[in-house]
Structures are given as structure tokens and as C-alpha cells.
C-alpha atoms as a PDB file:
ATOM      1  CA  UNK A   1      57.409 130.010 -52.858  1.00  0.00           C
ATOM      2  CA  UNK A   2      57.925 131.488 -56.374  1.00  0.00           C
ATOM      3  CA  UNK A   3      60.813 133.754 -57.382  1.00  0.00           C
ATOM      4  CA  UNK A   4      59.164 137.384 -57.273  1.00  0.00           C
ATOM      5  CA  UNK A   5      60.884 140.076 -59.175  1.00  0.00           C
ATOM      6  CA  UNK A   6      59.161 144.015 -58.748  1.00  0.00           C
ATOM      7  CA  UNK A   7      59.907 145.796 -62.197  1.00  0.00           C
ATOM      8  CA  UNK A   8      59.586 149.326 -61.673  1.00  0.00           C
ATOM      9  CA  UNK A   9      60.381 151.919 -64.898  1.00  0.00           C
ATOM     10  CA  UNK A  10      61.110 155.424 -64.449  1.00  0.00           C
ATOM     11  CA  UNK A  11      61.921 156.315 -67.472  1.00  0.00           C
ATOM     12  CA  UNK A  12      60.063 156.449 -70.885  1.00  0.00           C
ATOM     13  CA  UNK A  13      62.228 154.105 -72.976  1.00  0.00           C
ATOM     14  CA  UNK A  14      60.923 150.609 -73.836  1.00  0.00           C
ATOM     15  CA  UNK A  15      61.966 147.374 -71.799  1.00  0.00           C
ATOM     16  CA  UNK A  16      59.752 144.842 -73.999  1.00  0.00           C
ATOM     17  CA  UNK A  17      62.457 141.929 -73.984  1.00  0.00           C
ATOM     18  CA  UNK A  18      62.928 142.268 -70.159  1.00  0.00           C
ATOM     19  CA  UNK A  19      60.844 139.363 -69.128  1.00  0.00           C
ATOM     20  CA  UNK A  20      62.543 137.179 -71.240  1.00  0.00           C
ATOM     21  CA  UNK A  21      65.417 138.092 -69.679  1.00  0.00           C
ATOM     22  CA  UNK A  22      64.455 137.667 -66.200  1.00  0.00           C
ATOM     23  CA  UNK A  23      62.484 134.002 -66.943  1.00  0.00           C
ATOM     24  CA  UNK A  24      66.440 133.241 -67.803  1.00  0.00           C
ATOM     25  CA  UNK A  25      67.770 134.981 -64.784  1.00  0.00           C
ATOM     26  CA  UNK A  26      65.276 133.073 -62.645  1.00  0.00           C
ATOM     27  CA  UNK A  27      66.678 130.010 -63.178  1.00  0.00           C
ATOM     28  CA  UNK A  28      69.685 130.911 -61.317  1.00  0.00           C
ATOM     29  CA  UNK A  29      68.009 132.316 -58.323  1.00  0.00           C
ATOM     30  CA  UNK A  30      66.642 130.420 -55.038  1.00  0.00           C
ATOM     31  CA  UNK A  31      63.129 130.315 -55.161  1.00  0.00           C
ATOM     32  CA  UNK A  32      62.258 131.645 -52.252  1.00  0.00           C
ATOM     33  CA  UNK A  33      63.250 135.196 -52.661  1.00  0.00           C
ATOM     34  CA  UNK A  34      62.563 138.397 -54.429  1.00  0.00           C
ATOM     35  CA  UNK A  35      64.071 141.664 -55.735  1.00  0.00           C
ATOM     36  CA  UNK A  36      63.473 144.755 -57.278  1.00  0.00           C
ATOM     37  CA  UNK A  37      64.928 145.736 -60.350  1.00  0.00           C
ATOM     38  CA  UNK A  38      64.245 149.856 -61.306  1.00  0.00           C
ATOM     39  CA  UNK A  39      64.675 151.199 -65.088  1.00  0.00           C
ATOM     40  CA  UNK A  40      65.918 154.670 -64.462  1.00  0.00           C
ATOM     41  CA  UNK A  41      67.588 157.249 -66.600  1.00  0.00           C
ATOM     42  CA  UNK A  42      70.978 158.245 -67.143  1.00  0.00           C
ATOM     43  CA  UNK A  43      71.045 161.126 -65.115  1.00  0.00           C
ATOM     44  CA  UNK A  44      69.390 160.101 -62.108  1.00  0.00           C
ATOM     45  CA  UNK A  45      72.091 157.014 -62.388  1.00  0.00           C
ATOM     46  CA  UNK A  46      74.944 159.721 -62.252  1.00  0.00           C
ATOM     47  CA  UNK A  47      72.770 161.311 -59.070  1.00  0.00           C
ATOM     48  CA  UNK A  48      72.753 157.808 -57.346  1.00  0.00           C
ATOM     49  CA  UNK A  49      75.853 156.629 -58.189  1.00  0.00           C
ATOM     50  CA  UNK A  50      77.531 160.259 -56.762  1.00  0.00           C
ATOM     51  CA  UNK A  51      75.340 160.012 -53.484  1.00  0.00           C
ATOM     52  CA  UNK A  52      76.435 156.372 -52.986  1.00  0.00           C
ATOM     53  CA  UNK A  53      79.635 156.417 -54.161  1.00  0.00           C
ATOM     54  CA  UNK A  54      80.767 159.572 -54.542  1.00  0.00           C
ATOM     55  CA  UNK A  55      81.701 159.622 -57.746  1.00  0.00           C
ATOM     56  CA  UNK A  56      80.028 162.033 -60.143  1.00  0.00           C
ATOM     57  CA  UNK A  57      79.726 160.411 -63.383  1.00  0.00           C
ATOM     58  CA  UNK A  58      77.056 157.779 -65.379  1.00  0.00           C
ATOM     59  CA  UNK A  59      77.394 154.022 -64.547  1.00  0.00           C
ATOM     60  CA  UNK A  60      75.320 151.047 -66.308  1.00  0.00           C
ATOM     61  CA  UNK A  61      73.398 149.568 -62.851  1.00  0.00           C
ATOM     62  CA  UNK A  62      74.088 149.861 -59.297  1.00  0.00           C
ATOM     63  CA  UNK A  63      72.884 147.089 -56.726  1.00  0.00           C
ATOM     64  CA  UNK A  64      71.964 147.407 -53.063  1.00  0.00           C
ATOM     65  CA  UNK A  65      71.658 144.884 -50.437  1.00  0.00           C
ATOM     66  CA  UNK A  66      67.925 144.352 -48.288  1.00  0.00           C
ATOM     67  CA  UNK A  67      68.023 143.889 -44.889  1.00  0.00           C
ATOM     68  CA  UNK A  68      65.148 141.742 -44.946  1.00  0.00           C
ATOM     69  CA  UNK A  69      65.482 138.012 -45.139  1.00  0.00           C
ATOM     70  CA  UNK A  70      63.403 137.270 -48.362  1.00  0.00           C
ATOM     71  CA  UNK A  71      64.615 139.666 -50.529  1.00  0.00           C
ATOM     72  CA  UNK A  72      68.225 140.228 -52.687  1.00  0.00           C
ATOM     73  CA  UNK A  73      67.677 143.748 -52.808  1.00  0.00           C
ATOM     74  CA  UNK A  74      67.159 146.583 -55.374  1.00  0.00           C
ATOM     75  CA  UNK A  75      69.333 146.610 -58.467  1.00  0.00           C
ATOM     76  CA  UNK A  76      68.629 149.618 -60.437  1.00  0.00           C
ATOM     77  CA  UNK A  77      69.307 149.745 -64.332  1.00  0.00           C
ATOM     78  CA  UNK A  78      70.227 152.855 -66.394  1.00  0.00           C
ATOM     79  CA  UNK A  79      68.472 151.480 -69.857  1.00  0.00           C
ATOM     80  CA  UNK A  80      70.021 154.196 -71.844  1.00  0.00           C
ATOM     81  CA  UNK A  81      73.599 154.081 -71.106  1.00  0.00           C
ATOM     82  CA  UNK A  82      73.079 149.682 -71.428  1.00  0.00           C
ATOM     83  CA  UNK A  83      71.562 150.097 -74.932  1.00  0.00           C
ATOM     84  CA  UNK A  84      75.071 152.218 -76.053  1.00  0.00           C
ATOM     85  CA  UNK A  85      77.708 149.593 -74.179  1.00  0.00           C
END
């Protein structure tokens, strides 16, 4: 079974080099898995990352176990606040 990876982008910025980046990542990663990995924005980051965590402020990604068996989980990226680290 191949690695599968669902990119989902909600937000406008550009993620061109991102599947360079994950043909690296895969080759660190059983094969028989998946995960999702969600571009959001800054503020909706801040909104997760307070609901979650309660703490009210930005953060770079945030990563949540699946229950299911063939998947890592979702592991959701705020692109803007990455680009300025």
C-alpha cells in the first residue's frame, strides 16, 4: 500500500514547493498509512490552538491523533506564521 497524504488548503497563499517536501517526508513514513495535512491561516490557528489548548495566541502547526488504524492523523499548518519563523 502506498503512503497517502490528503493536502487540503484553506487559505489563499501559495504551497508550490509542498510536494517536494512531502516526497522527502515520505521516506520516513511506513507505507501503509496516511494523513492529512491542512494549510490554514493564522487566525483560525489561534482559534484551534485556544479551543484545544486553551491558549489564545498563534502557533506554527498543531497535530492530532486518528483513531483509525491506517491513518497518523491530521496535522494542520499555519503557512503564514511558517513563512515569518
Amino acid at each position: 500500500m502506498k503512503l497517502k497524504i490528503k493536502i487540503h488548503k484553506l487559505t489563499k497563499i501559495s504551497i508550490s514547493n509542498t510536494y517536494m517536501y512531502l516526497k522527502i517526508l515520505s521516506n520516513f513514513l511506513p507505507s501503509n498509512v496516511g494523513f492529512n495535512l491542512i494549510f490554514i491561516s493564522d487566525d483560525y490557528m489561534q482559534k484551534l490552538n485556544n479551543q484545544f489548548r486553551n491558549i489564545n495566541e498563534k502557533t506554527d502547526v498543531l497535530s492530532f491523533k486518528s483513531s483509525e488504524v491506517d491513518s497518523l492523523g491530521d496535522c494542520f499548518v499555519a503557512i503564514d506564521y511558517v513563512k515569518n519563523l
